[in-house]
Protein backbone atom coordinates (compact mmCIF):
# COMPACT_ATOMS: atom_id res chain seq x y z
CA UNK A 1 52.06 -18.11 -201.73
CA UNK A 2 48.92 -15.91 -201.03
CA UNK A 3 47.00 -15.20 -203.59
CA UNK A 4 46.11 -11.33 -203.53
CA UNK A 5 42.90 -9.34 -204.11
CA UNK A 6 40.44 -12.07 -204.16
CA UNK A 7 37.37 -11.64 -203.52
CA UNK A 8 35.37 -14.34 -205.04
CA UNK A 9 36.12 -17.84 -205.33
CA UNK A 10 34.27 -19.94 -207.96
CA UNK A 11 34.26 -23.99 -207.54
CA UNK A 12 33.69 -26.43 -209.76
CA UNK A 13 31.10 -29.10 -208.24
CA UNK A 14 31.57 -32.90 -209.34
CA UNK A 15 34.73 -34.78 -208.51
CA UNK A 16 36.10 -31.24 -206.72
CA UNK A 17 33.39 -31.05 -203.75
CA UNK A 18 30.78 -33.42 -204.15
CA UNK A 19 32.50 -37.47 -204.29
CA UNK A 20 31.33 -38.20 -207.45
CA UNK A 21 32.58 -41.86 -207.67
CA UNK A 22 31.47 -42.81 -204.31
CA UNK A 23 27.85 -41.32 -205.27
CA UNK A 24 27.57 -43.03 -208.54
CA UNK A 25 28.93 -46.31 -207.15
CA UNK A 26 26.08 -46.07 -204.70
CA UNK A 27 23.31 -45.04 -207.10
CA UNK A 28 24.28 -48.06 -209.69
CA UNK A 29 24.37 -50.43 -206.62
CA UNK A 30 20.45 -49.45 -205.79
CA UNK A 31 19.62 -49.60 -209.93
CA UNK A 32 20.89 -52.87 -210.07
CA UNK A 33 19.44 -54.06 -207.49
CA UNK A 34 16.11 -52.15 -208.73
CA UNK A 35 16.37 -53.83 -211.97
CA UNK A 36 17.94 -56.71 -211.24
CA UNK A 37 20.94 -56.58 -213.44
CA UNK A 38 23.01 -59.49 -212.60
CA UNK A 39 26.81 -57.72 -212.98
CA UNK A 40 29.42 -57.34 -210.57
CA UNK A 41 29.11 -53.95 -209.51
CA UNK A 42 33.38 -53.10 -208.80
CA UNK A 43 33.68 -54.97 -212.45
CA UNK A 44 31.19 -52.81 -213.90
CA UNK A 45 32.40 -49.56 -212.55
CA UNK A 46 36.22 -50.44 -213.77
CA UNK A 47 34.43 -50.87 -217.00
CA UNK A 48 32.26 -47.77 -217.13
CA UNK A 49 34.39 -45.16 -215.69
CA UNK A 50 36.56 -44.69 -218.33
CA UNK A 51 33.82 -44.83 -221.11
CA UNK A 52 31.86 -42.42 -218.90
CA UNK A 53 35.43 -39.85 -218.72
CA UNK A 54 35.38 -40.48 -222.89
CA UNK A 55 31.88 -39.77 -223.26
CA UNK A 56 32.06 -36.44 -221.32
CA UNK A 57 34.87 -35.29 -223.26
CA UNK A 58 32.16 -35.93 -226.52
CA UNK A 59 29.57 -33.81 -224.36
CA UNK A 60 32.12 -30.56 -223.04
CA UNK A 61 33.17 -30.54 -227.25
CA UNK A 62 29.55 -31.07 -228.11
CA UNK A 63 30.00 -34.19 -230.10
CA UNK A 64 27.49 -35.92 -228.22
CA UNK A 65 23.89 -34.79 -226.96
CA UNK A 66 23.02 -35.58 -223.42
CA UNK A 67 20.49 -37.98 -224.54
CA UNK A 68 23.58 -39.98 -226.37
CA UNK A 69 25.68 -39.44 -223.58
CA UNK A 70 23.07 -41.40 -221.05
CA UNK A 71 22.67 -43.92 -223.51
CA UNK A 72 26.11 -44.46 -224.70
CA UNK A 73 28.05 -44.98 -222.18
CA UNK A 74 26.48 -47.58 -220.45
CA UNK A 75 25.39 -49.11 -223.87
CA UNK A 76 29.16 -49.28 -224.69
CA UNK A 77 30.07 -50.99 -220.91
CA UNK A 78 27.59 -53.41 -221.24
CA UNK A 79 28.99 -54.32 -224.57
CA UNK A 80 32.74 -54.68 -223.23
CA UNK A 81 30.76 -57.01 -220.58
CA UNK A 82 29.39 -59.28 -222.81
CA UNK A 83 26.12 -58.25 -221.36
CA UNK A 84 23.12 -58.29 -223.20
CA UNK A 85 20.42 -55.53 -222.94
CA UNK A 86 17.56 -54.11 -224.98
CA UNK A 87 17.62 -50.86 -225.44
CA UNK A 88 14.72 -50.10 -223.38
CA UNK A 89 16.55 -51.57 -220.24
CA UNK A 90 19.46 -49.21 -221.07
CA UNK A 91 17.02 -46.28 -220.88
CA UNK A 92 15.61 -47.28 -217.63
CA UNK A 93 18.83 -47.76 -216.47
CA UNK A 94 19.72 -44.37 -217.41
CA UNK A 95 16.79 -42.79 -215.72
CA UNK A 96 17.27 -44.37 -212.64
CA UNK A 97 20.92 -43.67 -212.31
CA UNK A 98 20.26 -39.65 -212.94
CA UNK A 99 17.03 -40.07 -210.46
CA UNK A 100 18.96 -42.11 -207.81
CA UNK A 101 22.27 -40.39 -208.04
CA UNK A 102 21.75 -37.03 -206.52
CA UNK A 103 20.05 -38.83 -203.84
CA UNK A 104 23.69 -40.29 -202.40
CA UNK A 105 24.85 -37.01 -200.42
CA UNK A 106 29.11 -37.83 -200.02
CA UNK A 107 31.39 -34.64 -200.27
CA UNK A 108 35.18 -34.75 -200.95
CA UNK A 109 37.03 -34.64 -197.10
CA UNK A 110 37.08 -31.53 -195.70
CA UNK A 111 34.22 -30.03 -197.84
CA UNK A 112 32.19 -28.33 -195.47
CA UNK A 113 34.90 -27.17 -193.32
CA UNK A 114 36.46 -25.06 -196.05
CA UNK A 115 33.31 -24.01 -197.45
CA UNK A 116 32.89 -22.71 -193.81
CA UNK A 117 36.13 -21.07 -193.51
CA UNK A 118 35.89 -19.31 -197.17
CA UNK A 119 32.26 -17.68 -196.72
CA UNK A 120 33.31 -15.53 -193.71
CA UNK A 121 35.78 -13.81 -196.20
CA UNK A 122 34.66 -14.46 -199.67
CA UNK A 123 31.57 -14.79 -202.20
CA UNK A 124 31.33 -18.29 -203.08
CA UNK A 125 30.13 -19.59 -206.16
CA UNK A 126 29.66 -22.81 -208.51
CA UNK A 127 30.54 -23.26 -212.07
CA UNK A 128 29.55 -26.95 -213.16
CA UNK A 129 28.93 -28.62 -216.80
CA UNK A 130 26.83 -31.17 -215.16
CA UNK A 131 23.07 -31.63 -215.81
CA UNK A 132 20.99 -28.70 -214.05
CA UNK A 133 18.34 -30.83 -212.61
CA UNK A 134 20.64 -32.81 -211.10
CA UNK A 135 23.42 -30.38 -209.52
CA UNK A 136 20.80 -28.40 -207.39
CA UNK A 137 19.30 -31.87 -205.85
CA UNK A 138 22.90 -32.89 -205.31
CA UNK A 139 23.72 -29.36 -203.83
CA UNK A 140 20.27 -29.57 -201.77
CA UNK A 141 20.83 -33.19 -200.52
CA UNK A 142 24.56 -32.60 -199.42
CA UNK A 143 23.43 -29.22 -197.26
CA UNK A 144 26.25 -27.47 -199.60
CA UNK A 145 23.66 -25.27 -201.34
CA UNK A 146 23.53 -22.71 -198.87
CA UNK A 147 27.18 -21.97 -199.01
CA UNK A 148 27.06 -20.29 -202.59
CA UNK A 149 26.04 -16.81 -203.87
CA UNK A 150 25.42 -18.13 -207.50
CA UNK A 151 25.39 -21.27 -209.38
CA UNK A 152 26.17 -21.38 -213.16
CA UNK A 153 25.28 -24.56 -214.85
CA UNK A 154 26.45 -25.16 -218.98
CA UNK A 155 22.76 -25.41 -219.97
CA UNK A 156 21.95 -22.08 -218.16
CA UNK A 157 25.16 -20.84 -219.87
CA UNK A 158 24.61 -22.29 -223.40
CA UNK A 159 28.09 -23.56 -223.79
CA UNK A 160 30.29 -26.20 -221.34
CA UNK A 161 33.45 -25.22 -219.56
CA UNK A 162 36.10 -24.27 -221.18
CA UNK A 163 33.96 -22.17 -223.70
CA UNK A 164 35.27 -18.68 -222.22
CA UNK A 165 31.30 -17.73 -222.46
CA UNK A 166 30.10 -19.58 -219.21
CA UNK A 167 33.15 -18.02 -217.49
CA UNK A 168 31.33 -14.16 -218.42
CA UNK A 169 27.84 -15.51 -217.80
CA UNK A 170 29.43 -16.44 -214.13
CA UNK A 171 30.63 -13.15 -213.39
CA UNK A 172 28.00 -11.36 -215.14
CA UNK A 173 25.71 -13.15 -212.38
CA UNK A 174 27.71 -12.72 -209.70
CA UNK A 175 28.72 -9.04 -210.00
CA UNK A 176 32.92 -10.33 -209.85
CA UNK A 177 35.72 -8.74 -211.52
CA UNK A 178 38.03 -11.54 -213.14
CA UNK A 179 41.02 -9.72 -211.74
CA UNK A 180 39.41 -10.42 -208.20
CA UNK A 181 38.67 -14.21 -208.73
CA UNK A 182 40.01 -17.86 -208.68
CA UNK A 183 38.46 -21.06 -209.95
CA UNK A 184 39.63 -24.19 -208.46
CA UNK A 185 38.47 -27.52 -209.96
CA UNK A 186 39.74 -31.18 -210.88
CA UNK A 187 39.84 -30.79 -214.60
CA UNK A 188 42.67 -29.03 -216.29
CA UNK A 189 41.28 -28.79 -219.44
CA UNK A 190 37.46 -27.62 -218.26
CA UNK A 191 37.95 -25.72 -215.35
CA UNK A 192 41.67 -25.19 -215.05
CA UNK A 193 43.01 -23.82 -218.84
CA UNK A 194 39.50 -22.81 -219.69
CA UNK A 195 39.45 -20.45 -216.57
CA UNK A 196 42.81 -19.13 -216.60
CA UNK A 197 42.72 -18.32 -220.19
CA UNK A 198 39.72 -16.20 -219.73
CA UNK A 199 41.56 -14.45 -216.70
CA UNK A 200 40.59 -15.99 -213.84
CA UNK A 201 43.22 -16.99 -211.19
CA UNK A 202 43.32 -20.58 -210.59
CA UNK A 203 44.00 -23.90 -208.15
CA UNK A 204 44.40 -27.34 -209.24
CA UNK A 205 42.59 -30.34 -207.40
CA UNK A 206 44.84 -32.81 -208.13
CA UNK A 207 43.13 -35.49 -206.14
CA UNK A 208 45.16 -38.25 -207.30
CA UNK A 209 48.53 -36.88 -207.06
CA UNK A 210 48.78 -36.69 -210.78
CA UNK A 211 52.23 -36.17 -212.33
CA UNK A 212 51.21 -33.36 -213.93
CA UNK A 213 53.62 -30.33 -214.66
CA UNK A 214 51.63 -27.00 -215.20
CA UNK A 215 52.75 -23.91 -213.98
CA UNK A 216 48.96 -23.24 -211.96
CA UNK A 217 49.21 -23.90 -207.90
CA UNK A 218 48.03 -27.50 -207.32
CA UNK A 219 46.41 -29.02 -204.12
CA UNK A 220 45.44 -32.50 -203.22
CA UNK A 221 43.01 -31.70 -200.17
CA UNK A 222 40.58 -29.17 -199.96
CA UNK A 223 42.39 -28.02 -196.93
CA UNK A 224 45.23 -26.74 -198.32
CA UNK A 225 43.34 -24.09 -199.97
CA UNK A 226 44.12 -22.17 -196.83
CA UNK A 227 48.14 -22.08 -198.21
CA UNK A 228 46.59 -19.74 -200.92
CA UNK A 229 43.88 -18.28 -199.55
């Protein structure tokens, strides 16, 4: 079903355009290398993923700074590795990852051919809780920049999605009415139940095919934004 009256159409950025695994897989693979860490990087990533998913959910409910955040999660890999390294390795490593990473430029399939489709007939615009020196190099580097009116990051905002306050910084930047707009995104709690319960309309990236049961539209590919839009 079509939704009606839209007019602007605000996307979340990591894991929902830009291929966040596949760009951090790449970015450890060159710090490794750099630094000559001697792990298996698959084994480290099946490791680190779901300490870095933890960790995030410490950052969004400001339980952890971004400084612990860095730190922490690959301190706490390393240790479920059994590998030892000072803490002024860990650092490094965590400075070359955020340097490196935006520098891998892999978008989710059919990206830039919806992006394409959607600015003939809408504003587009980005609402992200990543780090804001890092989303406009990964926007830059991936030639998605161009596509998008406004970008609203949670350290412009002050607070991290689902506070409902980056939601009216968004919209007080880009001029939109919440009746006229939908936010589509990969996490349910940050962009999906954060959005909608400010007023926004919404679509689920369920990427994985989830068997989740909310009552929001859902969509595995990018494409099929064109069944509601």
């Amino acid at each position: 079903m079509k939704l009606t009256n839209i007019e602007h159409i605000f996307f979340d950025l990591d894991h929902t355009l830009w291929d966040f695994d596949r760009n951090s897989a790449l970015a450890f693979k060159e710090v490794f290398e750099k630094q000559k860490i001697e792990l298996n990087i698959e084994e480290f990533l099946q490791v680190y993923m779901p300490i870095n998913f933890r960790y995030w959910e410490l950052y969004r409910n400001n339980s952890v700074s971004k400084e612990a955040l860095r730190y922490g999660r690959l301190k706490d890999s390393f240790d479920r590795l059994m590998f030892e390294a000072q803490d002024s390795t860990i650092n490094l490593i965590a400075e070359n990852y955020i340097e490196y990473l935006p520098n891998n430029n892999h978008l989710l399939e059919g990206s830039i051919e919806i992006l394409e489709h959607l600015k003939s007939e809408y504003k587009l615009h980005i609402i992200t809780n990543g780090f804001e020196e890092v989303q406009y190099k990964k926007m830059r580097n991936s030639a998605i920049l161009e596509y998008f009116d406004t970008i609203t990051t949670s350290e412009d905002a002050g607070v991290k999605k689902p506070h409902p306050l980056i939601f009216e910084k968004a919209l007080k930047k880009s001029g939109a009415d919440k009746s006229k707009s939908v936010m589509i995104g990969d996490n349910l709690e940050a962009d999906i139940f954060g959005a909608y319960d400010f007023g926004l309309q919404v679509i689920y990236l369920n990427s994985e095919g989830q068997g989740v049961q909310n009552q929001h539209p859902q969509i595995q590919k990018l494409n099929e934004l064109l069944n509601y839009l």
